[in-house]
N, C-alpha and C. Protein backbone atom coordinates (compact mmCIF):
# COMPACT_ATOMS: atom_id res chain seq x y z
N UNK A 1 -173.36 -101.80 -20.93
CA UNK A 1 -174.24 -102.43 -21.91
C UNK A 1 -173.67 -102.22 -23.31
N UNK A 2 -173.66 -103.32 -23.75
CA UNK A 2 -172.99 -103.20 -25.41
C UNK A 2 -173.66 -102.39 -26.63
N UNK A 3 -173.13 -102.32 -27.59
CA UNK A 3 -173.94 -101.31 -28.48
C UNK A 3 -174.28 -102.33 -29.49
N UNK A 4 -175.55 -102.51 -29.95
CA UNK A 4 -176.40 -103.51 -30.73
C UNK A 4 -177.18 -103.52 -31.59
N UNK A 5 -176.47 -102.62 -32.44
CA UNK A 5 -177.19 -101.87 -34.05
C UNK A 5 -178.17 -102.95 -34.25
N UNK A 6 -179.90 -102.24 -34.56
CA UNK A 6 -181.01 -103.03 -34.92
C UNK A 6 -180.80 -103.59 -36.41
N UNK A 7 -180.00 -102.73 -37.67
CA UNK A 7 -179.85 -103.27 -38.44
C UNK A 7 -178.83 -103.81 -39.00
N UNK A 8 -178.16 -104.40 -37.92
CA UNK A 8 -177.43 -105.67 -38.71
C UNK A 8 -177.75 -107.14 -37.90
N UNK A 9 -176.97 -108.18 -38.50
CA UNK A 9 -177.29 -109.50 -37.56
C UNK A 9 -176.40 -110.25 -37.45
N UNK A 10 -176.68 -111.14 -36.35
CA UNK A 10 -175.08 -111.42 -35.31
C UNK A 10 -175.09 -112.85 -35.56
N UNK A 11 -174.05 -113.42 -35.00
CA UNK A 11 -173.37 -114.72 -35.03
C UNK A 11 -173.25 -114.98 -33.62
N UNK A 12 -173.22 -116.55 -32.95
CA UNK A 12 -173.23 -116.47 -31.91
C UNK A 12 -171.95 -116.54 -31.56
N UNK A 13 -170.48 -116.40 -32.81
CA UNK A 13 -169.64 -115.97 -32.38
C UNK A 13 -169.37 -114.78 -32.14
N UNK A 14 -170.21 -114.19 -31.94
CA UNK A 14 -169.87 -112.57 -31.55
C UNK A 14 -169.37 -111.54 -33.04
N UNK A 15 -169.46 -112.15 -34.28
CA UNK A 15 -169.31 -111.19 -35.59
C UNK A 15 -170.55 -110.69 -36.29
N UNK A 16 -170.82 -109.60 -35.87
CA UNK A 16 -171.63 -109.02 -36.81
C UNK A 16 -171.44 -108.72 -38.35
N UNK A 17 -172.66 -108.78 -38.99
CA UNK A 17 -172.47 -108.87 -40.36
C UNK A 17 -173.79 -107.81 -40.83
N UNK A 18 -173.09 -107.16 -41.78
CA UNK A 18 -174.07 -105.84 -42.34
C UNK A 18 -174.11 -106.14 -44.06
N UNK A 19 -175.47 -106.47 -44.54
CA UNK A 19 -175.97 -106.83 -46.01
C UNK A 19 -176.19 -105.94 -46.86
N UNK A 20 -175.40 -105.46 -47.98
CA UNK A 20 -174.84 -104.71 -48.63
C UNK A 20 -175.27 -105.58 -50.28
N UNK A 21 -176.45 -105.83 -50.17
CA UNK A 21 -176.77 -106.22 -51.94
C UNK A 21 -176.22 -107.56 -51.98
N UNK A 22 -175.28 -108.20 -52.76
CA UNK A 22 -174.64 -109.55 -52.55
C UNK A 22 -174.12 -109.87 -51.31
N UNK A 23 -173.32 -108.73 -51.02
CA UNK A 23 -172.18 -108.51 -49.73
C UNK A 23 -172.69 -108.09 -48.60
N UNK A 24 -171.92 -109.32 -47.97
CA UNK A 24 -171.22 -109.35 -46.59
C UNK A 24 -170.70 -108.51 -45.70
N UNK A 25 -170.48 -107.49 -44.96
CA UNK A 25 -169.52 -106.75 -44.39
C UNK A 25 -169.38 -107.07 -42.82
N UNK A 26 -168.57 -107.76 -42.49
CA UNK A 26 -168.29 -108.08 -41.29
C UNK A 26 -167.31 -108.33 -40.23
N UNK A 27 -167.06 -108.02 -39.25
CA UNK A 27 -166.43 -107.37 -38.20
C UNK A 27 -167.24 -108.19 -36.69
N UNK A 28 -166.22 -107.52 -35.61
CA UNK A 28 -166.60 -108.27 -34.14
C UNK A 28 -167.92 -107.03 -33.46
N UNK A 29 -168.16 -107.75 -32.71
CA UNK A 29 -169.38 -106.57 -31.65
C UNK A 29 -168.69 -106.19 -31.06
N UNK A 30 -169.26 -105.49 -30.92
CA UNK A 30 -169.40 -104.54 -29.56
C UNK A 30 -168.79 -104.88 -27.91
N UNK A 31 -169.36 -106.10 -28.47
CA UNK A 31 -169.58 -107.07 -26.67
C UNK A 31 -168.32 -107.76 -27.22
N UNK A 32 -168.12 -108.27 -28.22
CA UNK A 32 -166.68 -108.82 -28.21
C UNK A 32 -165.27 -107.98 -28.11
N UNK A 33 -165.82 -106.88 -28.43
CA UNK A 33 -164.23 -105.73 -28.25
C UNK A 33 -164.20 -105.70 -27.02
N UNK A 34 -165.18 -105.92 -26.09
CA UNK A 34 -165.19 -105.18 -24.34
C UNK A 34 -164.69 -106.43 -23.80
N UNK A 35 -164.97 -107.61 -24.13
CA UNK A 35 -164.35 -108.72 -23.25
C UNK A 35 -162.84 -108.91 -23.63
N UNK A 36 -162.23 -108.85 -24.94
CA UNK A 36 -161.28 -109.16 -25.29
C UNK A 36 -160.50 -108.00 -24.55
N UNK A 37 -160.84 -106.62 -24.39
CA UNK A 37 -159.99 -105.76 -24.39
C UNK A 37 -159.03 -104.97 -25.06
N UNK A 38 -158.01 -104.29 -25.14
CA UNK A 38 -157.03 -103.58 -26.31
C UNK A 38 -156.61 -104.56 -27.10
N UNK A 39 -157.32 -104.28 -28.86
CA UNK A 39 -156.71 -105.26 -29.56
C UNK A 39 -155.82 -104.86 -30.26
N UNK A 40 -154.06 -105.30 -30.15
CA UNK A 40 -153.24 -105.50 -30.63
C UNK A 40 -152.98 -105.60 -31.92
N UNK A 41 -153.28 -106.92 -32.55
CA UNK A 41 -152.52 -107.38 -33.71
C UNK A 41 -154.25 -108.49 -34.37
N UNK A 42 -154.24 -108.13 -35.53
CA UNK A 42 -155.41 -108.74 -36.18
C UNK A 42 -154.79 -109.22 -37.40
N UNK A 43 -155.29 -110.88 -37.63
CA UNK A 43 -154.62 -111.55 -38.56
C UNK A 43 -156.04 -112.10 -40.09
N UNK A 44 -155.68 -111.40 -41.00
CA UNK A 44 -157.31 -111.70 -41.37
C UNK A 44 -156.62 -112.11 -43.28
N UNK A 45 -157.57 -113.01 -43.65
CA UNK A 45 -157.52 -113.72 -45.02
C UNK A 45 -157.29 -113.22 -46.15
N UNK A 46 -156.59 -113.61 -47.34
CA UNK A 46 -156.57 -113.07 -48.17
C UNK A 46 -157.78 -112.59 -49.49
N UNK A 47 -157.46 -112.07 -50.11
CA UNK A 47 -159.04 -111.45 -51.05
C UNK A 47 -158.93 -112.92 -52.12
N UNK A 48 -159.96 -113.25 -52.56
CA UNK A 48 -160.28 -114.65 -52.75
C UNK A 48 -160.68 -115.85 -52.30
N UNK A 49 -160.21 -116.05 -51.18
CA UNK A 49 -160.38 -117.14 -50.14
C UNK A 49 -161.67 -117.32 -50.38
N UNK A 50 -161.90 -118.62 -50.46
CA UNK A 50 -163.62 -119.18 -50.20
C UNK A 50 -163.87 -119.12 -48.73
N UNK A 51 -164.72 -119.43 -48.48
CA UNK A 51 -165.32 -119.49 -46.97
C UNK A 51 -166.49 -120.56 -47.03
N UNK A 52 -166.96 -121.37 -45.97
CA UNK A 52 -167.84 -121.90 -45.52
C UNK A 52 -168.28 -121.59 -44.14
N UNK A 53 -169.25 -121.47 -44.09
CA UNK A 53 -170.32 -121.49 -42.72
C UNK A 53 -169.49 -122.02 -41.32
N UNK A 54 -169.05 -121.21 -40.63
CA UNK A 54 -168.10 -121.55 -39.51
C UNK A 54 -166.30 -121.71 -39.98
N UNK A 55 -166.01 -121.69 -40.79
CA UNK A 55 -164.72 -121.73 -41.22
C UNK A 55 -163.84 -119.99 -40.17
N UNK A 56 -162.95 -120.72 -39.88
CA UNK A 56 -161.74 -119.73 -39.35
C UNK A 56 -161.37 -118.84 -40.42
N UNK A 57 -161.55 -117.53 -40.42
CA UNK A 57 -161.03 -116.71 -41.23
C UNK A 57 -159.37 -115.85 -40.46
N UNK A 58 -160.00 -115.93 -39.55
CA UNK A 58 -158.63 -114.78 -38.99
C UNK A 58 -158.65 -114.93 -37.74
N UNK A 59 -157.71 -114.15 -36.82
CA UNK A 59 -157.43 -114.33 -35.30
C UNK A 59 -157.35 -112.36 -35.09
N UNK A 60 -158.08 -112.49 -34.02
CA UNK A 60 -157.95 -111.03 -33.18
C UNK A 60 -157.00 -111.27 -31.92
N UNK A 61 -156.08 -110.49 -32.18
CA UNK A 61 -154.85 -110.48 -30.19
C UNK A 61 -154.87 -109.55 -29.46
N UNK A 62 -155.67 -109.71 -28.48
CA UNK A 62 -155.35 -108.54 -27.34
C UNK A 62 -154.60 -108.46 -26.10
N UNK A 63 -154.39 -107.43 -25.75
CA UNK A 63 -153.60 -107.82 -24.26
C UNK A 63 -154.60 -108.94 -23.50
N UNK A 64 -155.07 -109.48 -23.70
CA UNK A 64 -155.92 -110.58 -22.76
C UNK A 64 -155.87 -111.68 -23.37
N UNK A 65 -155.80 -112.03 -24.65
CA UNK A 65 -155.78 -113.29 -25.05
C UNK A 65 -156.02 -113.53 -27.20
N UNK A 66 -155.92 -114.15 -27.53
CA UNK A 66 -156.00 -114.54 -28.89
C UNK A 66 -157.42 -115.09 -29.07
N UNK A 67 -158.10 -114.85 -30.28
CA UNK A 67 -159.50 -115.47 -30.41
C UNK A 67 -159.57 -116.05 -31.84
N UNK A 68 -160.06 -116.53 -32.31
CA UNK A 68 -160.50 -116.92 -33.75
C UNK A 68 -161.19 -116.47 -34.40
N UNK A 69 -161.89 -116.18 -35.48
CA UNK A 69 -162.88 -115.30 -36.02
C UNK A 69 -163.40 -116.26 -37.30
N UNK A 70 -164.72 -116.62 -37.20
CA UNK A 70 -165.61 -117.76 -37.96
C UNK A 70 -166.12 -117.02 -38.38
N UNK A 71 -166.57 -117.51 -39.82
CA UNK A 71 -167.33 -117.00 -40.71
C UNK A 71 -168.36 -117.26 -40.69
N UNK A 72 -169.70 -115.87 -40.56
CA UNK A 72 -170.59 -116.65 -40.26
C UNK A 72 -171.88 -116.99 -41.41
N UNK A 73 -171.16 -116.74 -42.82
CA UNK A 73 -171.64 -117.02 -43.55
C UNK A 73 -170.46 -117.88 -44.86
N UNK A 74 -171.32 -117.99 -46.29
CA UNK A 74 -170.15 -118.56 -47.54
C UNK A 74 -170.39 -118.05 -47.95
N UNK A 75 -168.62 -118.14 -48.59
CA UNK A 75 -168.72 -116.94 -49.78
C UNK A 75 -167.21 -116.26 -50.20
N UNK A 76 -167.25 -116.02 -50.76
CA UNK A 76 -165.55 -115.62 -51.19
C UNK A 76 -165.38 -114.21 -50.64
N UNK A 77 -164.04 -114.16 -50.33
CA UNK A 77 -163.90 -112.77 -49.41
C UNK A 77 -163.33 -112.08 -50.75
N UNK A 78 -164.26 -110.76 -50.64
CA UNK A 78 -163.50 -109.86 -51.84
C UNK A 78 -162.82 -108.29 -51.21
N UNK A 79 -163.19 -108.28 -50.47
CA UNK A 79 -162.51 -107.40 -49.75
C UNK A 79 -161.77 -107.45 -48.06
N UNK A 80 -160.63 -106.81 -47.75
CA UNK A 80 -160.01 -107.07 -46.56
C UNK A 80 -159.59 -105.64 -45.93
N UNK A 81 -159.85 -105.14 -44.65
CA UNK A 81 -159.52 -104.17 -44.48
C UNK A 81 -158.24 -103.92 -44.01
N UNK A 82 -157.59 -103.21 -44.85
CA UNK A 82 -156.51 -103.41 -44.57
C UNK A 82 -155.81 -102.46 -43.75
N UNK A 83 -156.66 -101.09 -43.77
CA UNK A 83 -156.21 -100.21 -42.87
C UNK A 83 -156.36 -100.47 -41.45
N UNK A 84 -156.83 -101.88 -41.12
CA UNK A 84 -156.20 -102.20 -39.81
C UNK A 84 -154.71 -102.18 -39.40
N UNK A 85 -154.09 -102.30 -40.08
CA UNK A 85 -152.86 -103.30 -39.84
C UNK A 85 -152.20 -101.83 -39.34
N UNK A 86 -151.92 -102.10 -38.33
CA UNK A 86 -150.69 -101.12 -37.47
C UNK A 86 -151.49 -99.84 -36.82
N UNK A 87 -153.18 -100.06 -37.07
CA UNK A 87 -154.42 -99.46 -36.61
C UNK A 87 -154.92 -100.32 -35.95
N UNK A 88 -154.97 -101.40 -35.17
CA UNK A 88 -156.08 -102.06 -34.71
C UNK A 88 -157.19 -101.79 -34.07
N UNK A 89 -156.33 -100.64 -32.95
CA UNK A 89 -156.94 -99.97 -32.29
C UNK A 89 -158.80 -99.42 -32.62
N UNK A 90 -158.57 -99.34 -33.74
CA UNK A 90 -159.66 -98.92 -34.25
C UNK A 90 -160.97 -99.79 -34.19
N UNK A 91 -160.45 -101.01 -33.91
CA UNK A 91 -162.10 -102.53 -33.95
C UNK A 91 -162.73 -101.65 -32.15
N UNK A 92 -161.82 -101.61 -31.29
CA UNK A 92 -161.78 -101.23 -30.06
C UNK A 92 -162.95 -99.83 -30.16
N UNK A 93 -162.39 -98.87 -30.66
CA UNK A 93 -163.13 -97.46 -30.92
C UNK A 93 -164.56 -97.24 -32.03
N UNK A 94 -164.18 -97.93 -32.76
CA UNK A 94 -165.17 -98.38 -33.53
C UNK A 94 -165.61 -99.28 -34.27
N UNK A 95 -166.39 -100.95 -33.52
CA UNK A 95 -166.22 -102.09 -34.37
C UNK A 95 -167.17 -102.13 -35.39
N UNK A 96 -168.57 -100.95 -35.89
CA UNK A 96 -169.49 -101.46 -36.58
C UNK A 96 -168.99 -100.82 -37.73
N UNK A 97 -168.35 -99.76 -37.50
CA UNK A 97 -167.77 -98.46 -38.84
C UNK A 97 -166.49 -98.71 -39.53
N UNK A 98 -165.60 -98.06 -38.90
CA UNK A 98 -163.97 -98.44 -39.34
C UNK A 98 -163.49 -99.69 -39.21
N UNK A 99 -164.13 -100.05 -38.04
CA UNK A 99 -163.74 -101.04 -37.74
C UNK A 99 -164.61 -102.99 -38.22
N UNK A 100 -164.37 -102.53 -39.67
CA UNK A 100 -165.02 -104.24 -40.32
C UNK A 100 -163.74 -104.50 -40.74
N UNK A 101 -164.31 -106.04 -40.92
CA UNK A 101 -163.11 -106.72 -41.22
C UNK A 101 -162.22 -107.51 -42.58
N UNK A 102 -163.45 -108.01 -43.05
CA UNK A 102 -163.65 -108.20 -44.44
C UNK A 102 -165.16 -108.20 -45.08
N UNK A 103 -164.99 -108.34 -46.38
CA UNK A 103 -166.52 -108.10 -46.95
C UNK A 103 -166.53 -109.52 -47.62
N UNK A 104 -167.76 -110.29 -47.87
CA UNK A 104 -167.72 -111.62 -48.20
C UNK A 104 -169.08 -111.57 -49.51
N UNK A 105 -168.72 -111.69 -50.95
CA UNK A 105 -169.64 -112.07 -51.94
C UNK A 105 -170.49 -113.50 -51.49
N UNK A 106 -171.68 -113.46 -50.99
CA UNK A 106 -172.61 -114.04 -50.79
C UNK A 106 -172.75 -115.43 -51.64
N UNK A 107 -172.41 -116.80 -51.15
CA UNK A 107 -172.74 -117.99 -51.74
C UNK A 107 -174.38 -118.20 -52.05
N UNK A 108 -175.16 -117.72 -50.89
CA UNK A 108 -176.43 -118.57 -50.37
C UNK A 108 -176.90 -117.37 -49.85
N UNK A 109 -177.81 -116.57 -50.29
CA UNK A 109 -178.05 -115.54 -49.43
C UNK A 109 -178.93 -115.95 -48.12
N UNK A 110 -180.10 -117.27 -48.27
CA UNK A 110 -180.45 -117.90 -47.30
C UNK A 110 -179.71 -118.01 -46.26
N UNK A 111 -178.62 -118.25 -46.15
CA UNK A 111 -177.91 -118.35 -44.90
C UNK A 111 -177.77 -117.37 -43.98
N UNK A 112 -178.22 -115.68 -44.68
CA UNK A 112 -178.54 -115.17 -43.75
C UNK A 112 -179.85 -114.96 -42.28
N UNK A 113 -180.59 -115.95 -43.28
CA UNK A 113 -181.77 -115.68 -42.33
C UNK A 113 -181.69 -117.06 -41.01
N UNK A 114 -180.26 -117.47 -40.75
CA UNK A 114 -179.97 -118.39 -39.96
C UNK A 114 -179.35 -117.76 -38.77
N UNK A 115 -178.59 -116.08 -38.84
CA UNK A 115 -178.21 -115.36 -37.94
C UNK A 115 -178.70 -114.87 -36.75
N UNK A 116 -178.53 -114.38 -35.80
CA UNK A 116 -179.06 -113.72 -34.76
C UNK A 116 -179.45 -112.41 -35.47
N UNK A 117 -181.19 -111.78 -34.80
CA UNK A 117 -181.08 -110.59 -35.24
C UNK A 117 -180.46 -109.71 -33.62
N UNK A 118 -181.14 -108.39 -33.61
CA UNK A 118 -180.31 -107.61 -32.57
C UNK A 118 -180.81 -108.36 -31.15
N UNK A 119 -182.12 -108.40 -31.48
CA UNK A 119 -182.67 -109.07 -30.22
C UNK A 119 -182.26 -110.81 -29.51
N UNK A 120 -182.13 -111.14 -30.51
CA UNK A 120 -181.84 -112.61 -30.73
C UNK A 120 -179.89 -112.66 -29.97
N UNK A 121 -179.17 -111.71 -30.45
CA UNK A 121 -178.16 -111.38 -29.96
C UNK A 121 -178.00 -110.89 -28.48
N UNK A 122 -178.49 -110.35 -28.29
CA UNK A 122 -178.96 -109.38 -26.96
C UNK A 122 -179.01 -110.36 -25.96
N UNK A 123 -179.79 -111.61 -26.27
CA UNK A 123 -180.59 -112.49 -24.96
C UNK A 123 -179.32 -113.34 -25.43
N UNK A 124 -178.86 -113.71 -26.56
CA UNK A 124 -177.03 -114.38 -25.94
C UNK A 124 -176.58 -113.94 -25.47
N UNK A 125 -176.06 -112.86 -25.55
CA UNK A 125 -175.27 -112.09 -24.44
C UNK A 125 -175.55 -111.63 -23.03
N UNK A 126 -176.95 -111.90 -23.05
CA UNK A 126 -177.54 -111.66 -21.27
C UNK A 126 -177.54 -110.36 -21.46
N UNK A 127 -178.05 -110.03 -21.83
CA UNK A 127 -178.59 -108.15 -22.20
C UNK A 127 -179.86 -108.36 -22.34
């Protein structure tokens, strides 16, 4: 059974996102590190980039396969974690903590209340 922090809220692409005042902080679940398996190599946007609502930000690679990573909100990315890179390992061990991905300055804060909350997540995933 996946781990499904009550306070943050999900995407039905599988990225959780944690609300930090303007910001964004967001990263994969739980349930997405366990299907993908050992992730390899993570390819993620530069600081500035705009974003829109479903836009491709980055790609996660694991020994199982390559995925895409949508944004599940707008907003300009102002931060990127960068201590992934040659760490990946770490989304695997810990995706809600060490393991985020970028942080996104909030276009619309409305758009959060369009997310999955934990529960809402849970019954996508068949949990």
């Amino acid at each position: 059974m996946s781990n499904v922090p009550a306070e943050f809220k999900y995407s039905k692409s599988h990225e959780w996102i944690k609300i930090e005042g303007d910001t964004a902080v967001i990263g994969i679940t739980d349930h997405a590190q366990e299907e993908l398996g050992d992730i390899v190599y993570v390819e993620l946007p530069n600081v500035g980039r705009v974003l829109s609502v479903d836009d491709v930000f980055g790609t996660v690679e694991s020994v199982k396969a390559v995925s895409e990573l949508y944004s599940p909100l707008s907003g300009e990315v102002v931060a990127v974690n960068d201590a992934l890179v040659g760490a990946e390992a770490v989304i695997n061990e810990t995706p809600y903590e060490s393991g985020w991905l970028i942080k996104v300055k909030l276009k619309d804060a409305a758009e959060v209340e369009t997310l999955l909350d934990d529960s809402g997540y849970k019954s996508e995933i068949g949990e």
